[in-house]
C-alpha atoms as a PDB file:
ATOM      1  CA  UNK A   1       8.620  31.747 -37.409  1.00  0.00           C
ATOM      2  CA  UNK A   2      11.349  29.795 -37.852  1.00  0.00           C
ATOM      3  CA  UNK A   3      11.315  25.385 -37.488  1.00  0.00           C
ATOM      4  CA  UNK A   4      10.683  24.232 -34.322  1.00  0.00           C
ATOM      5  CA  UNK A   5      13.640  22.293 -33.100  1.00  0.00           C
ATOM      6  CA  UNK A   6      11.867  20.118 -30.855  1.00  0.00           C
ATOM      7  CA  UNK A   7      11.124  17.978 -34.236  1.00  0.00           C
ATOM      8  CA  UNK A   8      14.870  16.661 -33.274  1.00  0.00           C
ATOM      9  CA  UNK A   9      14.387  16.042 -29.837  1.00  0.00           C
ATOM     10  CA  UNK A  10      13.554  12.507 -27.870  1.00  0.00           C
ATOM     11  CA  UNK A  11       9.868  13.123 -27.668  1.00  0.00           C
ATOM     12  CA  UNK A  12       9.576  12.366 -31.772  1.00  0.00           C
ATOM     13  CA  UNK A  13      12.036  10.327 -32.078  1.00  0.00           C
ATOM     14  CA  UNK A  14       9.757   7.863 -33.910  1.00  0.00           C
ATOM     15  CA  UNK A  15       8.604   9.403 -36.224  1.00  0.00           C
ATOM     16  CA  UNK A  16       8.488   8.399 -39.900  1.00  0.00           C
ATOM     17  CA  UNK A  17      10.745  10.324 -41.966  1.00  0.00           C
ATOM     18  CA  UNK A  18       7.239  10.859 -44.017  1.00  0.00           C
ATOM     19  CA  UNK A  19       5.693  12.790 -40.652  1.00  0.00           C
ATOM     20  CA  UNK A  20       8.958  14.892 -40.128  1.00  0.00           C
ATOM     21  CA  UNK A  21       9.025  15.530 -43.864  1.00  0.00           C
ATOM     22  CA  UNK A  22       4.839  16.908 -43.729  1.00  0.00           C
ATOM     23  CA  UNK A  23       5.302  19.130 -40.421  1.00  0.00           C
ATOM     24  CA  UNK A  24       8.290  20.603 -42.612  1.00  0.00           C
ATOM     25  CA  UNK A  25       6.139  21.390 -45.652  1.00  0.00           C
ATOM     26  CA  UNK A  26       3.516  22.249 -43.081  1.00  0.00           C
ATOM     27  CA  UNK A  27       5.340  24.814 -41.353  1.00  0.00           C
ATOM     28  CA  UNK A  28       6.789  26.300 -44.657  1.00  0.00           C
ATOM     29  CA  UNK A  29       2.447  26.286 -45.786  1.00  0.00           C
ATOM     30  CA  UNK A  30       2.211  28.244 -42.398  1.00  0.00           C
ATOM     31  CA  UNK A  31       4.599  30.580 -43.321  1.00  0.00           C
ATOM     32  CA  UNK A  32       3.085  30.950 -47.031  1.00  0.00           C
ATOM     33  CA  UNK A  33      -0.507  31.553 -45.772  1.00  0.00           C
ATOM     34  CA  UNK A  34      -1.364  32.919 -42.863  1.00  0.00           C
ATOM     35  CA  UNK A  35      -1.284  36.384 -41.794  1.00  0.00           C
ATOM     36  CA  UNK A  36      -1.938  38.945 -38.983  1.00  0.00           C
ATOM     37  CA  UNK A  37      -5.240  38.101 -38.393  1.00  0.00           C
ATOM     38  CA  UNK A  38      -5.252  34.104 -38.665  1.00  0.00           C
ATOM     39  CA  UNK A  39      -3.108  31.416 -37.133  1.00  0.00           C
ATOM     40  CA  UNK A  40      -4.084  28.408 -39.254  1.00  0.00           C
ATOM     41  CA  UNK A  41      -4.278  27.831 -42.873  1.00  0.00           C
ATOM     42  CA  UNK A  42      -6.074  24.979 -45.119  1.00  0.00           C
ATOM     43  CA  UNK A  43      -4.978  22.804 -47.811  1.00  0.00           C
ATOM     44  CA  UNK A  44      -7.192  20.037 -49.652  1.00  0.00           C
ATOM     45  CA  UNK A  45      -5.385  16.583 -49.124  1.00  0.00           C
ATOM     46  CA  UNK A  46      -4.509  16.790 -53.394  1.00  0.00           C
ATOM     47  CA  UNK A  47      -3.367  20.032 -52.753  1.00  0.00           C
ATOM     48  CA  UNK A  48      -0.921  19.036 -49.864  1.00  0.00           C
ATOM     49  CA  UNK A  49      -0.097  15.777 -51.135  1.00  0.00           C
ATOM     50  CA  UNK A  50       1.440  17.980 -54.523  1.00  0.00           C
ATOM     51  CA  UNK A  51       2.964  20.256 -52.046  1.00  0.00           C
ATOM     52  CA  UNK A  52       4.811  17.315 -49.901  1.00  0.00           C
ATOM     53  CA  UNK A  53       5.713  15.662 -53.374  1.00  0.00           C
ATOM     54  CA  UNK A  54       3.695  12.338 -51.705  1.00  0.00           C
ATOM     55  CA  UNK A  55       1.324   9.972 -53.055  1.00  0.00           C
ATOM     56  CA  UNK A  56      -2.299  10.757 -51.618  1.00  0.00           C
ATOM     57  CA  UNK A  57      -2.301   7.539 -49.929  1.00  0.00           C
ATOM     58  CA  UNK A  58       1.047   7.742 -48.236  1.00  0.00           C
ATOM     59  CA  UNK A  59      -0.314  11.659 -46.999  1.00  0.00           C
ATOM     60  CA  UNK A  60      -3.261  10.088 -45.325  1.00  0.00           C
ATOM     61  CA  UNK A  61      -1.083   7.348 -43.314  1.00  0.00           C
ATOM     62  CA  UNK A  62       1.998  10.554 -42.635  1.00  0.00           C
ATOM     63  CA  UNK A  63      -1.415  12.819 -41.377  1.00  0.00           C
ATOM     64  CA  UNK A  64      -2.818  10.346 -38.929  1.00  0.00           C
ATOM     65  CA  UNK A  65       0.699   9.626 -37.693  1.00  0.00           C
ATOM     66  CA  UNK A  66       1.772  13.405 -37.392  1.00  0.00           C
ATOM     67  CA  UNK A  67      -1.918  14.545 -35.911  1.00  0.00           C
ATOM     68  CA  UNK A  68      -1.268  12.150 -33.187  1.00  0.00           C
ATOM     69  CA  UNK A  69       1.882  14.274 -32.002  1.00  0.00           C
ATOM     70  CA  UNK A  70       0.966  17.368 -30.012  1.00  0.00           C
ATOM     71  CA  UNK A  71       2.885  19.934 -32.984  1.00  0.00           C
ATOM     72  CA  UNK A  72      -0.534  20.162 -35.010  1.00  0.00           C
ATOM     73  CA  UNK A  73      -4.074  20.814 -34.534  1.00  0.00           C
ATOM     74  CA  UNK A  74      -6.108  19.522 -37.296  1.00  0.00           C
ATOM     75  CA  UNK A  75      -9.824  19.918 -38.422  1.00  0.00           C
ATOM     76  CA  UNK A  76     -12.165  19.903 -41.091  1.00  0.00           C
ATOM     77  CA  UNK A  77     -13.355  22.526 -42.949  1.00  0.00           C
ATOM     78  CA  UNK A  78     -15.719  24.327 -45.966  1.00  0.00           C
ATOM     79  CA  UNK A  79     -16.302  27.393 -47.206  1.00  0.00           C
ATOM     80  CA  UNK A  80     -19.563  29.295 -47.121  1.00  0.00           C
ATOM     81  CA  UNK A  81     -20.870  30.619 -49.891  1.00  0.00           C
ATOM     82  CA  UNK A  82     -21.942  34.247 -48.943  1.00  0.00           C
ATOM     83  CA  UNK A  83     -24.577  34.845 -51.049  1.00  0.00           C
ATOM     84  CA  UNK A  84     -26.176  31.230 -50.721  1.00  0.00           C
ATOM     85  CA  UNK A  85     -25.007  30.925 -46.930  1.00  0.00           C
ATOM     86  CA  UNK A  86     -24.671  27.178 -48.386  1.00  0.00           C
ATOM     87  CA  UNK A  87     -21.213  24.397 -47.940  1.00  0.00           C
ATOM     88  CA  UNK A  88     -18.929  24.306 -50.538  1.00  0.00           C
ATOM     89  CA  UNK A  89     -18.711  20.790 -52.047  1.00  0.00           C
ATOM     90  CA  UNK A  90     -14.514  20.932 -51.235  1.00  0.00           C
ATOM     91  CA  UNK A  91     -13.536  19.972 -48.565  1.00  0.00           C
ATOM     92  CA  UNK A  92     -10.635  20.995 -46.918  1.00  0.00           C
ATOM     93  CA  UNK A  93      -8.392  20.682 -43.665  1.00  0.00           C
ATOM     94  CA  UNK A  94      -7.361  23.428 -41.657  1.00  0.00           C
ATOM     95  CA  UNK A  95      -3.874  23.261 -39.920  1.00  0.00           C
ATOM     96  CA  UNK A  96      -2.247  25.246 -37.113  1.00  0.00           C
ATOM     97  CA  UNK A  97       1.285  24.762 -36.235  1.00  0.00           C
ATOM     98  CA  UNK A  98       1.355  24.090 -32.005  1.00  0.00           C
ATOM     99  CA  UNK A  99       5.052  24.007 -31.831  1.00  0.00           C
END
């Protein structure tokens, strides 16, 4: 899947640089890590601040502004342990592209 040009149309506009910057690196994470059988992906917010080259603060301001927008759906996420059936302590967020 290629960039979604509606990033460039009237609708966002507004947004920071920062937010068009993130659903880049987002949709180039999409590309990276999902497959056949998935349509979403997770990062940790160290793990996608290193990716976006941002400061962990400045990713947590650029999510809520870009998880306002309709192009992502974002929630929280651990993994299960299969042999425990207990959390993992990481926590992560899932993203899926919308547009």
């Amino acid at each position: 899947m290629e960039l979604s040009r509606c990033l460039f149309t009237e609708p966002y506009c507004n947004l920071s640089q920062n937010a068009k910057w993130l659903f880049v690196v987002l949709n180039e994470l999409e590309q990276r890590y999902t497959g056949d059988n998935t349509d979403f992906f997770f990062r940790s917010n160290d793990d996608l601040a290193n990716d976006a080259n941002m400061s962990l603060s400045a990713l947590k301001r650029t999510k809520i502004e870009l998880v306002k927008t309709d192009l992502i759906e974002v929630w929280r996420m651990h993994f299960i342990n299969k042999e425990t059936g207990k959390k993992s302590e990481k926590n992560v967020t899932a993203y899926r592209i919308l547009k």
